[in-house]
C-alpha atoms as a PDB file:
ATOM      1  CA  UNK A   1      -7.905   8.200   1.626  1.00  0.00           C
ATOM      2  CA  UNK A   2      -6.991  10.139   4.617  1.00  0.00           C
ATOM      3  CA  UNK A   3      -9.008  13.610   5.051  1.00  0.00           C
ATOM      4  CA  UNK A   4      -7.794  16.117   7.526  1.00  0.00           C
ATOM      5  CA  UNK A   5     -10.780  18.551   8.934  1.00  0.00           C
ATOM      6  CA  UNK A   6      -9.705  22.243   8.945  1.00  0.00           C
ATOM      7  CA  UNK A   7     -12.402  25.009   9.839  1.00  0.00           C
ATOM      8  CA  UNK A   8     -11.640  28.242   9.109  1.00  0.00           C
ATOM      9  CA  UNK A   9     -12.873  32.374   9.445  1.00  0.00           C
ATOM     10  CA  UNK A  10     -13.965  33.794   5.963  1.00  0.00           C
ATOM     11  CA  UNK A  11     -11.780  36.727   5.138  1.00  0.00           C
ATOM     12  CA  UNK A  12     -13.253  40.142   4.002  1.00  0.00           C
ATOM     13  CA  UNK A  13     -10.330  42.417   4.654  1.00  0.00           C
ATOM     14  CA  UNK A  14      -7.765  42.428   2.290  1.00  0.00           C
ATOM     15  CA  UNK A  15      -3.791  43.542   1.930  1.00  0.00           C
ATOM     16  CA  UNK A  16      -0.729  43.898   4.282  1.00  0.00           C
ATOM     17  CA  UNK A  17      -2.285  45.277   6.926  1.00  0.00           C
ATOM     18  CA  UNK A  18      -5.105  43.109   6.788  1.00  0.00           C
ATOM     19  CA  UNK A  19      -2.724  39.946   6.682  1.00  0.00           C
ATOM     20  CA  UNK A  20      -0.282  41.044   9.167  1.00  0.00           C
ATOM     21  CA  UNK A  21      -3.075  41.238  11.647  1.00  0.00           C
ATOM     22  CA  UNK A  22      -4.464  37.805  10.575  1.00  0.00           C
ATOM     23  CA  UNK A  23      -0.921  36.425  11.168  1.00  0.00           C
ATOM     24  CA  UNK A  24      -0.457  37.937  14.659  1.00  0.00           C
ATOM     25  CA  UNK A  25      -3.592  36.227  15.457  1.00  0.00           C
ATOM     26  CA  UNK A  26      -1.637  33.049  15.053  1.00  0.00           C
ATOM     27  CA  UNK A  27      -3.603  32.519  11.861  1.00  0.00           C
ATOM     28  CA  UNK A  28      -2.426  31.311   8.345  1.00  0.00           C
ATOM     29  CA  UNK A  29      -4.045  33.446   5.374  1.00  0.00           C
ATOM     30  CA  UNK A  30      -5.132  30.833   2.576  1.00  0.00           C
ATOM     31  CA  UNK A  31      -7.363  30.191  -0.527  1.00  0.00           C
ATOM     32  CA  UNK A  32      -9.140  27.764  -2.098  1.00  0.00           C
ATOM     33  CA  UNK A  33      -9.581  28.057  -6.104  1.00  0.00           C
ATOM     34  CA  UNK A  34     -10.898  25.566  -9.049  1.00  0.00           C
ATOM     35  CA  UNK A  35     -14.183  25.930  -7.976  1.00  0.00           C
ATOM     36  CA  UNK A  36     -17.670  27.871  -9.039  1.00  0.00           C
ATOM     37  CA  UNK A  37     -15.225  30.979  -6.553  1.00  0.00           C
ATOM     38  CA  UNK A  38     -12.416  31.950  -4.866  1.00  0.00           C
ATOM     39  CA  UNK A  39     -12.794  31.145  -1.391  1.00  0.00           C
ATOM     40  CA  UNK A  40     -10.569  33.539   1.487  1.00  0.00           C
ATOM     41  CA  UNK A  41     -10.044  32.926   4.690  1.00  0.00           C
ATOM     42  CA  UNK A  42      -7.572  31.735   7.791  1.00  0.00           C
ATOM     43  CA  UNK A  43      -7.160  29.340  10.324  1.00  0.00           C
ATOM     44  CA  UNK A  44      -4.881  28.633  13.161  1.00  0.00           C
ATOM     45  CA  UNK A  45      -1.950  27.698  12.369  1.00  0.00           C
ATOM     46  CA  UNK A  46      -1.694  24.167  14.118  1.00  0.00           C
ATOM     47  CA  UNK A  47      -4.984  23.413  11.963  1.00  0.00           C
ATOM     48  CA  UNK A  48      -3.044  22.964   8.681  1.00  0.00           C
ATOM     49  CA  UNK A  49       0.210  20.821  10.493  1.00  0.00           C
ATOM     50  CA  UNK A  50      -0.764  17.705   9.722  1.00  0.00           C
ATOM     51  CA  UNK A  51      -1.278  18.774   6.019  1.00  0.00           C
ATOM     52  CA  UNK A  52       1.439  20.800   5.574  1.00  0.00           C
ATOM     53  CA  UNK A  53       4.630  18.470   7.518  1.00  0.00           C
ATOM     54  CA  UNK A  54       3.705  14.817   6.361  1.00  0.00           C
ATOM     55  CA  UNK A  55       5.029  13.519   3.288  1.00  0.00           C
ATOM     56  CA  UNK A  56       1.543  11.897   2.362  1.00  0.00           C
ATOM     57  CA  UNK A  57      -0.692  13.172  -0.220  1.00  0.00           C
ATOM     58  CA  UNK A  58      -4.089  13.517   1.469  1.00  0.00           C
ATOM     59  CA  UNK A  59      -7.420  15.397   1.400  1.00  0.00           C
ATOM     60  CA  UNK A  60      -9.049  18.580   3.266  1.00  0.00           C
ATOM     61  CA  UNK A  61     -12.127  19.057   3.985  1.00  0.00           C
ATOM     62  CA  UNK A  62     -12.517  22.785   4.629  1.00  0.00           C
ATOM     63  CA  UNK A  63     -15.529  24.676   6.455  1.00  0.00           C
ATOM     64  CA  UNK A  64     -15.822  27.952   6.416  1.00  0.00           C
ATOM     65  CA  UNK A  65     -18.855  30.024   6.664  1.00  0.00           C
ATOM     66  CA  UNK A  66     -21.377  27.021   6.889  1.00  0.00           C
ATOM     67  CA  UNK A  67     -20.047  25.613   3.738  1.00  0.00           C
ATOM     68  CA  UNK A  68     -17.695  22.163   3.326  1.00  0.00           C
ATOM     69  CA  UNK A  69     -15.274  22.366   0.553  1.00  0.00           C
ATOM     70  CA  UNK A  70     -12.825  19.111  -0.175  1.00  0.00           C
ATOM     71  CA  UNK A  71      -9.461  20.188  -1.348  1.00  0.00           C
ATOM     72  CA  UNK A  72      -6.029  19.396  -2.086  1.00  0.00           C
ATOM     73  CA  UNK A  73      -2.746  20.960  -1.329  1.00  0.00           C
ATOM     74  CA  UNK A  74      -1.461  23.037  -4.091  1.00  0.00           C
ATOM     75  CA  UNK A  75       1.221  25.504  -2.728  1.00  0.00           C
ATOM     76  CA  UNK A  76       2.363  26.724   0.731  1.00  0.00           C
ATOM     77  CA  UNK A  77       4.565  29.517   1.507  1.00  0.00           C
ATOM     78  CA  UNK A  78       6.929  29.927   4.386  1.00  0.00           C
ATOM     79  CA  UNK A  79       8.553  32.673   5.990  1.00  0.00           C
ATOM     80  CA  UNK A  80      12.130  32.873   4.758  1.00  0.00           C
ATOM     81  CA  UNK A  81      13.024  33.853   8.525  1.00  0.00           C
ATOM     82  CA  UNK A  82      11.676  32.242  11.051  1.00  0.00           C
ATOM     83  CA  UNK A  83      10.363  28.790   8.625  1.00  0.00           C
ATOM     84  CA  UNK A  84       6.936  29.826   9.787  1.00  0.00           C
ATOM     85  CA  UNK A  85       3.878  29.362   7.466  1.00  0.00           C
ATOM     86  CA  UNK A  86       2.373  32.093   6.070  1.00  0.00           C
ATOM     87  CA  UNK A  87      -0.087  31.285   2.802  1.00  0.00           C
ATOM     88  CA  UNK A  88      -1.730  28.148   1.286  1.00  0.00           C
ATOM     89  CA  UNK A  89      -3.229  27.260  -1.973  1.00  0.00           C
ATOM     90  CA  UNK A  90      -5.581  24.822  -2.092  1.00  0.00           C
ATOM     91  CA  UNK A  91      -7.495  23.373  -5.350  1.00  0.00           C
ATOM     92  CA  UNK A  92     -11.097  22.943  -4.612  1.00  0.00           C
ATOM     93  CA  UNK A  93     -11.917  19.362  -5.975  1.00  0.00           C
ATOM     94  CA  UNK A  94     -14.933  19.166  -8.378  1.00  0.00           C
ATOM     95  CA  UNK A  95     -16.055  15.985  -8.942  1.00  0.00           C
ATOM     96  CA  UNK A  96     -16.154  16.125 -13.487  1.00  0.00           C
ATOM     97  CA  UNK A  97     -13.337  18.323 -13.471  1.00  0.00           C
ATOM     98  CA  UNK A  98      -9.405  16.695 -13.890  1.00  0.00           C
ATOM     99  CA  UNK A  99      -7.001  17.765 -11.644  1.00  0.00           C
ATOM    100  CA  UNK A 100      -3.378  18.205 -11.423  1.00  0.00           C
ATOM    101  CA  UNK A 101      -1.713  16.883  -8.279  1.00  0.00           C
ATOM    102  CA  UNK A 102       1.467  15.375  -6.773  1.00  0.00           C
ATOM    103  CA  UNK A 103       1.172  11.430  -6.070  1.00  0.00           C
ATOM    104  CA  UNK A 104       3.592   9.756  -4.049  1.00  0.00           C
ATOM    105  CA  UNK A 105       4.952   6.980  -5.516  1.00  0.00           C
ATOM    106  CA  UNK A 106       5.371   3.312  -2.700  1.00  0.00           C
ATOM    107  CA  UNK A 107       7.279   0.607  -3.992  1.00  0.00           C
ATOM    108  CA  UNK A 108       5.937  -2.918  -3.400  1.00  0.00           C
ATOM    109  CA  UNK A 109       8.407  -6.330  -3.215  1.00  0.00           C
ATOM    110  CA  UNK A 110      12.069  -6.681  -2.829  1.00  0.00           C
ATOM    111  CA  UNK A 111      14.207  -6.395  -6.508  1.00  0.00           C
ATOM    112  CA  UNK A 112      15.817  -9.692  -7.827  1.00  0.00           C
ATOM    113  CA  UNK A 113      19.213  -7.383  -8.092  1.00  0.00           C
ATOM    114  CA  UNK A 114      18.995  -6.665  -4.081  1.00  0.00           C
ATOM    115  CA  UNK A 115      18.849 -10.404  -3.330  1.00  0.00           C
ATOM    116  CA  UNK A 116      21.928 -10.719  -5.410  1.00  0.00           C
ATOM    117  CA  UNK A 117      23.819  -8.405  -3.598  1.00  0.00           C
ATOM    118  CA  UNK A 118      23.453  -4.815  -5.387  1.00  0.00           C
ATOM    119  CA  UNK A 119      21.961  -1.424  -3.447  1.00  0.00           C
ATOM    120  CA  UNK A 120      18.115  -0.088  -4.141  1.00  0.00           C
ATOM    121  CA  UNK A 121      17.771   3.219  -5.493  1.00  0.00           C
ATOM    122  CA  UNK A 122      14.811   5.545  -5.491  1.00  0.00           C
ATOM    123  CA  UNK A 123      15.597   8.833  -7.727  1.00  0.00           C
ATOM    124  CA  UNK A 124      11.869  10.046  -7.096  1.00  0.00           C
ATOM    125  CA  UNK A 125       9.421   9.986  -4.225  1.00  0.00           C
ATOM    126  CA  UNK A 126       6.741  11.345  -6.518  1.00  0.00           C
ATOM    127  CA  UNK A 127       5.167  11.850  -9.966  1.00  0.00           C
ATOM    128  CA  UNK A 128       2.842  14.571 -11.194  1.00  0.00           C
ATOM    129  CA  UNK A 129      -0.644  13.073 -12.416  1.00  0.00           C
ATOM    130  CA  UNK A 130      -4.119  14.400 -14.168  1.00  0.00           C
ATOM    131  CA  UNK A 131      -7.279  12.875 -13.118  1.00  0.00           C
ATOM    132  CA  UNK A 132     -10.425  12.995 -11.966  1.00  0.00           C
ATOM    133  CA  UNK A 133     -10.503  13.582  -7.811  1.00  0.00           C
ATOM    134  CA  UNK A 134     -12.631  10.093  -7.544  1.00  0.00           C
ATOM    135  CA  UNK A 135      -9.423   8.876  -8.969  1.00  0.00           C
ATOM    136  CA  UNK A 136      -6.988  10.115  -6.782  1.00  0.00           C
ATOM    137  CA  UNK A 137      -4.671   7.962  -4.746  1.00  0.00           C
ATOM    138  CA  UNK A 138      -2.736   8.129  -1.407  1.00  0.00           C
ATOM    139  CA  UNK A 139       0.497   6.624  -3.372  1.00  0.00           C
ATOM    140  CA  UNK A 140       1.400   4.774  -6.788  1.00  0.00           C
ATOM    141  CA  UNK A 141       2.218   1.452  -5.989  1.00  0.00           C
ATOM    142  CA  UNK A 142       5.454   0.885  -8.299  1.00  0.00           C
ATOM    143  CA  UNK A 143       6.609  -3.275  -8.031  1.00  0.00           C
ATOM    144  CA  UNK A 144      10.037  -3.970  -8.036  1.00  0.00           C
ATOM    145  CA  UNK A 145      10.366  -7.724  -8.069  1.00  0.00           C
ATOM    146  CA  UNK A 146      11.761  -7.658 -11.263  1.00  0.00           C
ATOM    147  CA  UNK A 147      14.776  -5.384 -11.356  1.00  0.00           C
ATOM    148  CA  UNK A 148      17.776  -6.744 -11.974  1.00  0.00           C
ATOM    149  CA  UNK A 149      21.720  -5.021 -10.932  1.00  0.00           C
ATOM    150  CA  UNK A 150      21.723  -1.999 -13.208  1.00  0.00           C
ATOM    151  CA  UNK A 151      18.448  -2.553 -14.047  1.00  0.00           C
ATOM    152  CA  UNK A 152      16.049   0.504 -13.990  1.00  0.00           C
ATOM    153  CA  UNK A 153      12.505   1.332 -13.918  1.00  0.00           C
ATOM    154  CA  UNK A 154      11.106   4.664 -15.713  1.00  0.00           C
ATOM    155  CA  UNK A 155       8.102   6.648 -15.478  1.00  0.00           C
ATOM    156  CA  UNK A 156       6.490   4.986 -18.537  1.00  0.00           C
ATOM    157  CA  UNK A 157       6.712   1.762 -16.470  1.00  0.00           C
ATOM    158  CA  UNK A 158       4.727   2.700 -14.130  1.00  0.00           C
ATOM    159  CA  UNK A 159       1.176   1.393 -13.827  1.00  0.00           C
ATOM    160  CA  UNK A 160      -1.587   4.095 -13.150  1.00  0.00           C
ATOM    161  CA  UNK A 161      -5.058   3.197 -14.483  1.00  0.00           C
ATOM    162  CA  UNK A 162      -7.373   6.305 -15.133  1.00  0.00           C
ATOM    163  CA  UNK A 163      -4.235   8.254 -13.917  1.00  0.00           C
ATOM    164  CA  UNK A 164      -2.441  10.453 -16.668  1.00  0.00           C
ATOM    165  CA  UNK A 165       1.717  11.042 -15.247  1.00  0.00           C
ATOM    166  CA  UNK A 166       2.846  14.462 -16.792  1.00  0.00           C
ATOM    167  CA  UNK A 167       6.678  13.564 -16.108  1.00  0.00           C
ATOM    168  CA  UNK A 168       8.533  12.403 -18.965  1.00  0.00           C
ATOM    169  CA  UNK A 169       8.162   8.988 -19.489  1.00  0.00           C
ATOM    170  CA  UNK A 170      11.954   8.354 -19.778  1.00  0.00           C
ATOM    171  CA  UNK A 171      13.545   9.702 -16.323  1.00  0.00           C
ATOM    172  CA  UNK A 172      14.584   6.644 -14.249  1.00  0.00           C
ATOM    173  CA  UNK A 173      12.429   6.617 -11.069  1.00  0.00           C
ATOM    174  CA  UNK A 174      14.110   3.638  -9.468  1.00  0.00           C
ATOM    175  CA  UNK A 175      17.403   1.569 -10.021  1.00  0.00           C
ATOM    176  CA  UNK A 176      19.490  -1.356  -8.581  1.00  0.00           C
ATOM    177  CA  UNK A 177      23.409  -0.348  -8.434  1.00  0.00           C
ATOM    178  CA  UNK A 178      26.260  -2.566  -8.044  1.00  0.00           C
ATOM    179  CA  UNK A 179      27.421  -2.354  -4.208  1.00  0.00           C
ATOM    180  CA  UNK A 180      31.344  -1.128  -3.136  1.00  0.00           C
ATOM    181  CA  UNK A 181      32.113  -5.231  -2.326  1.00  0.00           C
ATOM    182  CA  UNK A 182      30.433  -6.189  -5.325  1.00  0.00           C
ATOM    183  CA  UNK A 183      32.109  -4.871  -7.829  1.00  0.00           C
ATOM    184  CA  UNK A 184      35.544  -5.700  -5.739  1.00  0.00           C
ATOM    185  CA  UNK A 185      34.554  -9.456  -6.025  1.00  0.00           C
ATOM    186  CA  UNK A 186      33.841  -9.362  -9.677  1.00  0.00           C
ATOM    187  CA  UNK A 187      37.140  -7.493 -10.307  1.00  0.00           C
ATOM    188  CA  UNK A 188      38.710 -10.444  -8.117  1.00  0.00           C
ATOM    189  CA  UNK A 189      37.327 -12.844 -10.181  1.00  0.00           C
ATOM    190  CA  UNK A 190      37.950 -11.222 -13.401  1.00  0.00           C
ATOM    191  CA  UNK A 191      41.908 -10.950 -12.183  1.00  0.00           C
ATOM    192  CA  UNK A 192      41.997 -15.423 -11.561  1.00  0.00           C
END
């Protein structure tokens, strides 16, 4: 799995002014939790882009004070402004303790209801699982050879060994629709 590298200043100052001044910097205030402690500090803000703007689900590996923790992204805050990041969360990841995290899901194949003419539809990019961080996943593979025209495929479908998915297991993740000319040629046909 892909692990970005961010290194960071411990923080001992706390509060606005404290923050405002780590912001002005250029530097994004952020904390790591789940672990034996808290962890404070900041880092420039172009360290945490490639975590932050990517819709993969990925790991950090943060140093800070001569210490390596390996993370995941939990919550980010932005500036309702100027869009500009100002906090992150991340979850420390300990290796007999389950975690919570956001999976992205990847569907695999082409559906039988495509090939016969209807539209693929993806009503989720991504499921909430529990499990233990040796566990953890860049994306769910979810195949859809088998879906048929108004066919659907729900959470409890999918396939996650040693993966727990807290969504409920009967909201449609992906479907296969009847197309605009489709349903024009059956109405033709119904009409002979």
């Amino acid at each position: 799995m892909n692990t970005i590298t961010i290194e960071g200043q411990l923080r001992t100052e706390f509060g606005k002014s404290a923050t405002r001044q780590v912001r002005s910097q250029g530097h994004v205030p952020a904390v790591i939790y789940g672990g034996a402690k808290e962890i404070n500090f900041s880092a420039p803000a172009a360290a945490f882009k490639s975590l932050v703007y990517t819709p993969n689900f990925q790991f950090a590996e943060v140093k800070v004070d001569g210490a390596t923790y390996k993370c995941i992204l939990k919550d980010l805050q932005f500036d309702k402004v100027t869009d500009a990041l100002i906090h992150l969360d991340l979850l420390e990841l300990v290796e007999d303790k389950k975690v919570i995290a956001t999976v992205p899901l990847k569907y695999t194949g082409t559906a039988k209801g495509v090939k016969a003419g209807g539209r693929f539809v993806s009503k989720i990019k991504s499921v909430k699982v529990k499990t233990l961080p040796k566990h953890l996943t860049e994306t769910i593979e979810v195949p859809i050879d088998d879906l048929e025209i108004n066919g659907n495929i729900r959470i409890e479908d999918i396939k996650a060994p040693e993966m727990e998915i807290l969504n409920s297991p009967r909201i449609p993740v992906a479907s296969v629709v009847m197309t605009r000319q489709l349903k024009q040629e059956e109405a033709a046909a119904a009409k002979k």
